[in-house]
Protein backbone atom coordinates (compact mmCIF):
# COMPACT_ATOMS: atom_id res chain seq x y z
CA UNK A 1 0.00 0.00 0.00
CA UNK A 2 1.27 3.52 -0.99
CA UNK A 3 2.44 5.30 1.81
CA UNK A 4 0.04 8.02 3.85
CA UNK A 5 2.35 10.89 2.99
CA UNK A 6 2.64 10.14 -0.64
CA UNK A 7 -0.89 9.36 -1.39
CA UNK A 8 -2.41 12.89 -1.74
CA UNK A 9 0.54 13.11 -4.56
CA UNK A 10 -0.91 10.21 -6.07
CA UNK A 11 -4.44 11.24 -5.75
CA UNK A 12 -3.97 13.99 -7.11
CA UNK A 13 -1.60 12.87 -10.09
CA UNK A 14 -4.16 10.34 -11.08
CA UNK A 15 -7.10 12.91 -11.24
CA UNK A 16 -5.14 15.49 -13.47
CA UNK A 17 -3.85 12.73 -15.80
CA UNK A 18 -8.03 11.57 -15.88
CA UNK A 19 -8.48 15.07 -17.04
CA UNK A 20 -6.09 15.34 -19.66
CA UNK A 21 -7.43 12.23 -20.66
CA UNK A 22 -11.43 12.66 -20.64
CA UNK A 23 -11.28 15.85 -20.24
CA UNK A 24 -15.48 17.45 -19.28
CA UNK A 25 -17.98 15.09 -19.04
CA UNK A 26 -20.03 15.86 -21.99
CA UNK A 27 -23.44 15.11 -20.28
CA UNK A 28 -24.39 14.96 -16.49
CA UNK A 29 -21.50 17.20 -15.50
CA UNK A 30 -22.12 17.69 -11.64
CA UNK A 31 -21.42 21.37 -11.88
CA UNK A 32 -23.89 21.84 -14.63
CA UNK A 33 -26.35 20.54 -12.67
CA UNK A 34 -25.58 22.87 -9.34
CA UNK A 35 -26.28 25.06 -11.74
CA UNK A 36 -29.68 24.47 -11.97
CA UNK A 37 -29.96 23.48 -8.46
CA UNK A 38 -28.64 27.19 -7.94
CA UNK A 39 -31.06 28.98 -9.96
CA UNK A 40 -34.05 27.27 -8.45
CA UNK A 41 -32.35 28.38 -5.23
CA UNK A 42 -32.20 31.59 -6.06
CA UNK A 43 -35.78 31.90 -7.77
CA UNK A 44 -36.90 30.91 -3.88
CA UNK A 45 -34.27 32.93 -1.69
CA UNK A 46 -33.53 36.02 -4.03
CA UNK A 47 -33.74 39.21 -1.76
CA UNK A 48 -32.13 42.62 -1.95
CA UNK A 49 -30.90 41.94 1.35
CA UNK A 50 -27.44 40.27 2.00
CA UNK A 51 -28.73 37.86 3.98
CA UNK A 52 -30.92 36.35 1.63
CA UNK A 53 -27.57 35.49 -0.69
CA UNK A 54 -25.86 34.02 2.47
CA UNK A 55 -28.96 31.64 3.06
CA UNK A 56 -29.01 30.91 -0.48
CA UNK A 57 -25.53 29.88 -0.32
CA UNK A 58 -25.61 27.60 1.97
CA UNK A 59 -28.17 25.68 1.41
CA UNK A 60 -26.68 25.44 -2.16
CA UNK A 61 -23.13 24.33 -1.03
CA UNK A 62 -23.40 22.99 2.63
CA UNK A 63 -25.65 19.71 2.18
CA UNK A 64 -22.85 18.94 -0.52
CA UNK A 65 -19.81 19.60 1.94
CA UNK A 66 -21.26 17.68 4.82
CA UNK A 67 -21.90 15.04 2.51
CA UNK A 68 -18.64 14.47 0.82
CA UNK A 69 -17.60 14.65 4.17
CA UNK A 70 -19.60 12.06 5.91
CA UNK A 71 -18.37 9.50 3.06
CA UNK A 72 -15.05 10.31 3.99
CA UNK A 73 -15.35 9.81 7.62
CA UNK A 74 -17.48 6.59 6.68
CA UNK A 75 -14.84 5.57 4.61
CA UNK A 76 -12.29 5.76 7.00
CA UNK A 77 -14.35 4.88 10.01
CA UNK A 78 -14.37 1.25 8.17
CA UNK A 79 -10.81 0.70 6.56
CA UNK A 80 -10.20 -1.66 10.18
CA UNK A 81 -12.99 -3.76 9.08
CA UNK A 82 -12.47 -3.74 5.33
CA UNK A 83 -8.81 -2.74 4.56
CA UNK A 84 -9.76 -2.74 0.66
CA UNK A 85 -11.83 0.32 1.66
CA UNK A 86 -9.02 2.50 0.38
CA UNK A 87 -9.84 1.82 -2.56
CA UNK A 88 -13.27 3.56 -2.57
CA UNK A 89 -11.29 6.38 -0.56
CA UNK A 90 -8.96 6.97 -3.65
CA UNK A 91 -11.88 6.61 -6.18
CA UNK A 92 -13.79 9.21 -4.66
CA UNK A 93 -11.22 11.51 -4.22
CA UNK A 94 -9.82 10.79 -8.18
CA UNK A 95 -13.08 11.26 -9.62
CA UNK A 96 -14.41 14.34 -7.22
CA UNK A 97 -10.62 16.24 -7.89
CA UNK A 98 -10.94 15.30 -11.36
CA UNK A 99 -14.69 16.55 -11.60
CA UNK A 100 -13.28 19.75 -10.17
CA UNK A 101 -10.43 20.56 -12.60
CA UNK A 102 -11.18 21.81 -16.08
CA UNK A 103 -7.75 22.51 -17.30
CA UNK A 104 -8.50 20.08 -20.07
CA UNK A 105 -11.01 22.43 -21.27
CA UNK A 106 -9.67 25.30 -20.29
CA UNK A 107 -6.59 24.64 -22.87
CA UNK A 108 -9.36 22.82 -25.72
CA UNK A 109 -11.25 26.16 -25.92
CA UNK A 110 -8.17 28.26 -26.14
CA UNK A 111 -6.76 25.82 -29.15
CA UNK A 112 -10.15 26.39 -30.75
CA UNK A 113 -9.79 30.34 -30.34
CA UNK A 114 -5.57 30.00 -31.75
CA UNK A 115 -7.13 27.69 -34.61
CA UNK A 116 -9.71 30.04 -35.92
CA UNK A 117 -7.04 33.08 -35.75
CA UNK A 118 -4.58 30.46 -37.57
CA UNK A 119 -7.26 30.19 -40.37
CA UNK A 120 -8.05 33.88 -40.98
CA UNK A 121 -11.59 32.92 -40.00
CA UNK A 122 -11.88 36.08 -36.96
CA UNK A 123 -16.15 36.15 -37.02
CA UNK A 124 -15.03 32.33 -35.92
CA UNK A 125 -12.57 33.36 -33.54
CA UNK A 126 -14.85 36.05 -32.12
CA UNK A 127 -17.61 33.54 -31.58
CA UNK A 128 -14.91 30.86 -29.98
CA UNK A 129 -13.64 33.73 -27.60
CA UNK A 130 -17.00 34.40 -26.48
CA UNK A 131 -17.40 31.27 -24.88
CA UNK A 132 -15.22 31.95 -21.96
CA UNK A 133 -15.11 35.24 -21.15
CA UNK A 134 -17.82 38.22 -20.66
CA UNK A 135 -17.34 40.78 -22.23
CA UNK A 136 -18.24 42.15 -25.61
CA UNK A 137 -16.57 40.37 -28.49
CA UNK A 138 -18.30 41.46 -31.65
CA UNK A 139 -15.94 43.82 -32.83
CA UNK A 140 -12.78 42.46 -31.55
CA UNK A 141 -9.70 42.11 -33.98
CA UNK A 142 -7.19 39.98 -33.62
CA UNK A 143 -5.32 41.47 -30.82
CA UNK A 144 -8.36 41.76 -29.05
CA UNK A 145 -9.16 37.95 -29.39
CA UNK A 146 -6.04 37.32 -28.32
CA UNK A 147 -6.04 39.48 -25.32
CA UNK A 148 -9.29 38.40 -24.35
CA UNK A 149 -8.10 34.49 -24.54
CA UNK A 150 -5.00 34.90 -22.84
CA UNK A 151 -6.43 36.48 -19.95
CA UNK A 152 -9.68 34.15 -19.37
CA UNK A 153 -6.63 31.12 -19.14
CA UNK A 154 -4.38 33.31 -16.61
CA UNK A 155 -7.67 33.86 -14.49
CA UNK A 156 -9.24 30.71 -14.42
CA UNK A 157 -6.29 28.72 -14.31
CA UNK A 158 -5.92 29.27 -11.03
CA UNK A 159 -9.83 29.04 -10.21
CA UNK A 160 -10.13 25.13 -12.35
CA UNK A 161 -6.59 24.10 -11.45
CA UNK A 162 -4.56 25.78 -8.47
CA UNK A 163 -7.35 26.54 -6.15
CA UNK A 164 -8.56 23.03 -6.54
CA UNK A 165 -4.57 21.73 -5.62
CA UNK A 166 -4.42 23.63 -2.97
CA UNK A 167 -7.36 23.34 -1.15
CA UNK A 168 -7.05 19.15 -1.20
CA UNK A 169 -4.17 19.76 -0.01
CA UNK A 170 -5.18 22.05 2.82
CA UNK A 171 -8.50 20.60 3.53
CA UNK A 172 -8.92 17.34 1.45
CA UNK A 173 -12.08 16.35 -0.55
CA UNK A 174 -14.97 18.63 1.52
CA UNK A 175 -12.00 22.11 0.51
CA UNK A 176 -12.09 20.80 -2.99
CA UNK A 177 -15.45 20.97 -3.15
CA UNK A 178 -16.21 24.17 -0.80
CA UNK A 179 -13.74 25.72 -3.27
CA UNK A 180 -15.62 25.12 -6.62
CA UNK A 181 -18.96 25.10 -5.56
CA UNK A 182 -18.25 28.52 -3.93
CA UNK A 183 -16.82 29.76 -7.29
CA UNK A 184 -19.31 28.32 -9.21
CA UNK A 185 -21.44 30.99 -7.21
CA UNK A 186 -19.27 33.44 -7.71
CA UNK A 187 -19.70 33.00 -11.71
CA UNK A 188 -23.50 32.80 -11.47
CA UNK A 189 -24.23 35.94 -9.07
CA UNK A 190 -21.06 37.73 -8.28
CA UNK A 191 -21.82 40.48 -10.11
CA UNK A 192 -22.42 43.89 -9.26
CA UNK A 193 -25.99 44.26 -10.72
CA UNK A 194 -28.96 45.78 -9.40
CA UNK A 195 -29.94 42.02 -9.16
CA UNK A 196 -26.81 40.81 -7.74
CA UNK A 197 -25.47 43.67 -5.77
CA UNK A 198 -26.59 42.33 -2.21
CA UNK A 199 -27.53 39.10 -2.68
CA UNK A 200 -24.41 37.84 -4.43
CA UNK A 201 -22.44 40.02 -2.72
CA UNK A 202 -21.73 36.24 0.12
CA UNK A 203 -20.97 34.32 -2.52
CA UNK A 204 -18.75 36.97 -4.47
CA UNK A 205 -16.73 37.90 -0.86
CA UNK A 206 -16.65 33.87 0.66
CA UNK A 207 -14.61 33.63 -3.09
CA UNK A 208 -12.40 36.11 -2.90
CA UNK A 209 -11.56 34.45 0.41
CA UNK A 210 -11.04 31.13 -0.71
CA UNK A 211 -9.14 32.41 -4.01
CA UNK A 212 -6.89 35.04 -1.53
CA UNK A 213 -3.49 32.58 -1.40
CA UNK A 214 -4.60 29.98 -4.59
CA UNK A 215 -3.88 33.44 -6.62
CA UNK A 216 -0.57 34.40 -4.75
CA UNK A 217 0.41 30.97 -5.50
CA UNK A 218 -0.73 30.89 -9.12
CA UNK A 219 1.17 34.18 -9.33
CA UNK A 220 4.71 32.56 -7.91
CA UNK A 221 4.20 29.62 -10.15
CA UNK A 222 4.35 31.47 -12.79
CA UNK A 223 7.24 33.44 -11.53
CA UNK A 224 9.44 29.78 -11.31
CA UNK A 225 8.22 28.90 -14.18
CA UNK A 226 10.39 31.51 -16.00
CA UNK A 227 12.96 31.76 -13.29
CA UNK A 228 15.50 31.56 -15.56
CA UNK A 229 14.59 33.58 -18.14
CA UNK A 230 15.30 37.29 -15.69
CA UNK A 231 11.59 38.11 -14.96
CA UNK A 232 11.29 36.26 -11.86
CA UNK A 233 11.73 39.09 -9.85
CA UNK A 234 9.49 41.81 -12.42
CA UNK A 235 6.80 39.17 -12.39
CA UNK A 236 6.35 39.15 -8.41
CA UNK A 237 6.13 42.57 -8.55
CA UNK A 238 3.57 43.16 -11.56
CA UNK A 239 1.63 40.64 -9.39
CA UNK A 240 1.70 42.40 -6.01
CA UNK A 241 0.96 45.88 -7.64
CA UNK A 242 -1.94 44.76 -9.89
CA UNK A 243 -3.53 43.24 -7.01
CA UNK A 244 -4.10 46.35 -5.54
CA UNK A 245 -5.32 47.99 -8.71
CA UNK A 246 -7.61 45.19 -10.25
CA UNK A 247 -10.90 45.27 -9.57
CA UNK A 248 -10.48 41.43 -8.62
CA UNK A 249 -7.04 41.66 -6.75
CA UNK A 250 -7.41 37.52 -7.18
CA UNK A 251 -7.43 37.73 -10.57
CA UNK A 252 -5.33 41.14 -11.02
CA UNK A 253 -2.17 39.00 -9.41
CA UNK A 254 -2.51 36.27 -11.42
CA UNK A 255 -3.44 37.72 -14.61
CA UNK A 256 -0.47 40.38 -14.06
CA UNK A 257 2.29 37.84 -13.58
CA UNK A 258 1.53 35.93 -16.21
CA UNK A 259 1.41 38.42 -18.53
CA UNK A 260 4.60 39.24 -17.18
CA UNK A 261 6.12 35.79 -17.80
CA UNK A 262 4.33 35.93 -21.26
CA UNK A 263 6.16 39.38 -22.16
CA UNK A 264 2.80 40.92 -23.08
CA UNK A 265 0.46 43.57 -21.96
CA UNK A 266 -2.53 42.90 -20.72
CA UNK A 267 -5.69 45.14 -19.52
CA UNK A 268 -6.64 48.15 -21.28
CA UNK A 269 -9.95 48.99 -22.54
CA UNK A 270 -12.72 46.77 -23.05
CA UNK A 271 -16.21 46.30 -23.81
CA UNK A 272 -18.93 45.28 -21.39
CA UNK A 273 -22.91 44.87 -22.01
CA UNK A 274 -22.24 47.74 -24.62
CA UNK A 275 -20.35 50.10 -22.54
CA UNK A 276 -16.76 51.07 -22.72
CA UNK A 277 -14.90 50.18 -19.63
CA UNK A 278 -10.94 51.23 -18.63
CA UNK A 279 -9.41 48.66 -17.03
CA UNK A 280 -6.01 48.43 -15.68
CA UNK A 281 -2.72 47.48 -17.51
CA UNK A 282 -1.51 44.35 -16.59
CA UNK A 283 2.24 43.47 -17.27
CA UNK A 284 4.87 45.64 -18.42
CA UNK A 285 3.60 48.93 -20.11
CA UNK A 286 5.85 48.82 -22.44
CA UNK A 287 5.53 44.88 -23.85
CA UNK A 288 3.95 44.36 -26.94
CA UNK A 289 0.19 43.27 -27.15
CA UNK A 290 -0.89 39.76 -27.96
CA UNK A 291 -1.01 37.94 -30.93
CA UNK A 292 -2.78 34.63 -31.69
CA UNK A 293 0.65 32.67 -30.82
CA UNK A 294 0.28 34.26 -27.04
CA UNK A 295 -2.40 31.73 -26.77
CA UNK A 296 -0.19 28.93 -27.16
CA UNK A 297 2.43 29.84 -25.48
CA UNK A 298 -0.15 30.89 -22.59
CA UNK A 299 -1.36 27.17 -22.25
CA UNK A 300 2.20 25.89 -22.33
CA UNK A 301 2.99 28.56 -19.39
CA UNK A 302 0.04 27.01 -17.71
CA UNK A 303 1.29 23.18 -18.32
CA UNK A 304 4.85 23.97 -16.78
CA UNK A 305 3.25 25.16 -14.34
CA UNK A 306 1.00 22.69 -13.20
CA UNK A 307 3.90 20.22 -13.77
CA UNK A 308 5.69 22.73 -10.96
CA UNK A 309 2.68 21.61 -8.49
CA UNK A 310 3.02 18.20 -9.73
CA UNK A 311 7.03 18.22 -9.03
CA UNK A 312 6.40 19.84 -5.58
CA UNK A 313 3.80 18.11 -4.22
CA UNK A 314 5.42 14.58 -5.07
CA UNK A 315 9.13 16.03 -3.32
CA UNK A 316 6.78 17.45 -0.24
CA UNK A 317 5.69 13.65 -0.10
CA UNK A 318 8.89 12.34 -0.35
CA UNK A 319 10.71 14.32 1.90
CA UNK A 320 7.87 13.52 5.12
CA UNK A 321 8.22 10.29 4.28
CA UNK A 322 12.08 10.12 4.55
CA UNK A 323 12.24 12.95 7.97
């Protein structure tokens, strides 16, 4: 049997490597169908009050905690009486993690973005782009598209890979899925709206809580990744001061040093719902802008990186189990 120390190394080896290799479910994804749970919760609980979107969170995500949680303490309650147990303890953690990760998709919609710039096709590209992120993409040349890719896979990198990491590792299978049903919130009524303003405003602040040192640690993964490359240092210190001036500082630090490690600039203006919004730089003023190649070379930052975690986790392991 693998020892203790080493097996949340494994675990969590085996659940990436599932993801790379099924990648989403297509059909009866769990998250889709919080989803729906969520909005049914919300048709019932919605309020202008912020203690409407507290109740409404948890009864959407603590059932789901306490339960993962009780079949982990069953689990292990019975591993004296059935040592093969274990085995349903690794399973459930595997296929929970890998539920929970969508780096797999993450890098497929970003190849479908780079493919359509590839081909010339932009109305293509445009539509692609829109998939994962918010804002307006209509009009958006190629820069834009590029921009707008490179920064939806520096932000929720760290929201479908990192955070997920690093809350097994901090709190096992009920962090994991605190973590993503929390941000799953976040996605669906963190906004501030004149719908969302109070009543997402628990769900939007619990995140930002549970995201606080995933980002940091995004942010200084990214930083390693190109230690030797002389922008270790600069890309610290893009993180630490565009966490201060993004509107997310989460997503400002991550977004900020991996633009950094990317050599472009990031930010800038940027349509919303029609309006015209100033955001930010992020990065280096002076580094060029993105092109459609930035998107590849953003998912391969993001694969060294997650190979970092990989590397560190497994020598954390090793080194317990030889102390």
């Amino acid at each position: 049997m693998i020892p203790a120390v080493l097996q949340p190394a494994l675990i969590l080896s085996l659940a990436l490597l599932l993801d790379r290799w099924l990648g989403e479910p297509r059909r009866w994804h769990p998250l889709v169908g919080f989803g729906w749970l969520a909005a049914r919760i919300e048709q019932y609980c919605h309020a202008d009050q912020r203690w409407a979107g507290v109740l409404a969170l948890l009864l959407a995500v603590l059932p789901w905690v306490l339960l993962v949680w009780g079949l982990r303490s069953l689990l292990a309650d019975h591993l004296q009486f059935l040592p093969l147990l274990w085995l349903l303890e690794w399973l459930l953690d595997v296929l929970v993690i890998y539920l929970a990760v969508g780096w797999k998709s993450l890098d497929h919609h970003l190849m479908q973005v780079f493919q359509a710039l590839q081909s010339g096709q932009l109305p293509l590209a445009r539509e692609r782009v829109g998939w994962i992120v918010s804002r307006d993409t209509q009009a958006l040349d190629e820069t834009g598209i590029s921009r707008a890719g490179v920064e939806s896979l520096l932000e929720n990198g760290n929201d479908a890979v990192f955070g997920v990491l690093f809350w097994y590792l901090l709190l096992g299978l009920p962090g994991v899925v605190l973590f993503r049903l929390v941000n799953t919130l976040d996605a669906l009524w963190g906004y501030r709206t004149e719908r969302y303003l109070y009543f997402g405003w628990a769900a939007a602040r619990l995140d930002d809580l549970l995201n606080w040192f995933p980002a940091r640690l995004t942010a200084l993964s990214y930083a390693l990744v190109v230690l030797f490359s002389g922008r270790f240092l600069r890309v610290l210190a893009a993180a630490r001061h565009s966490s201060h001036e993004w509107k997310s500082s989460n997503a400002g630090a991550a977004m900020a040093a991996g633009a950094v490690a990317l050599n472009v600039r990031l930010g800038g203006a940027a349509m919303y719902h029609g309006e015209e919004q100033q955001r930010p730089i992020l990065g280096e003023v002076t580094a060029p802008d993105p092109v459609a190649t930035d998107l590849q070379a953003a998912s391969l930052l993001l694969y060294r990186a997650v190979l970092l975690w990989c590397a560190l986790i497994w020598l954390g392991g090793l080194c317990r189990l030889l102390l």
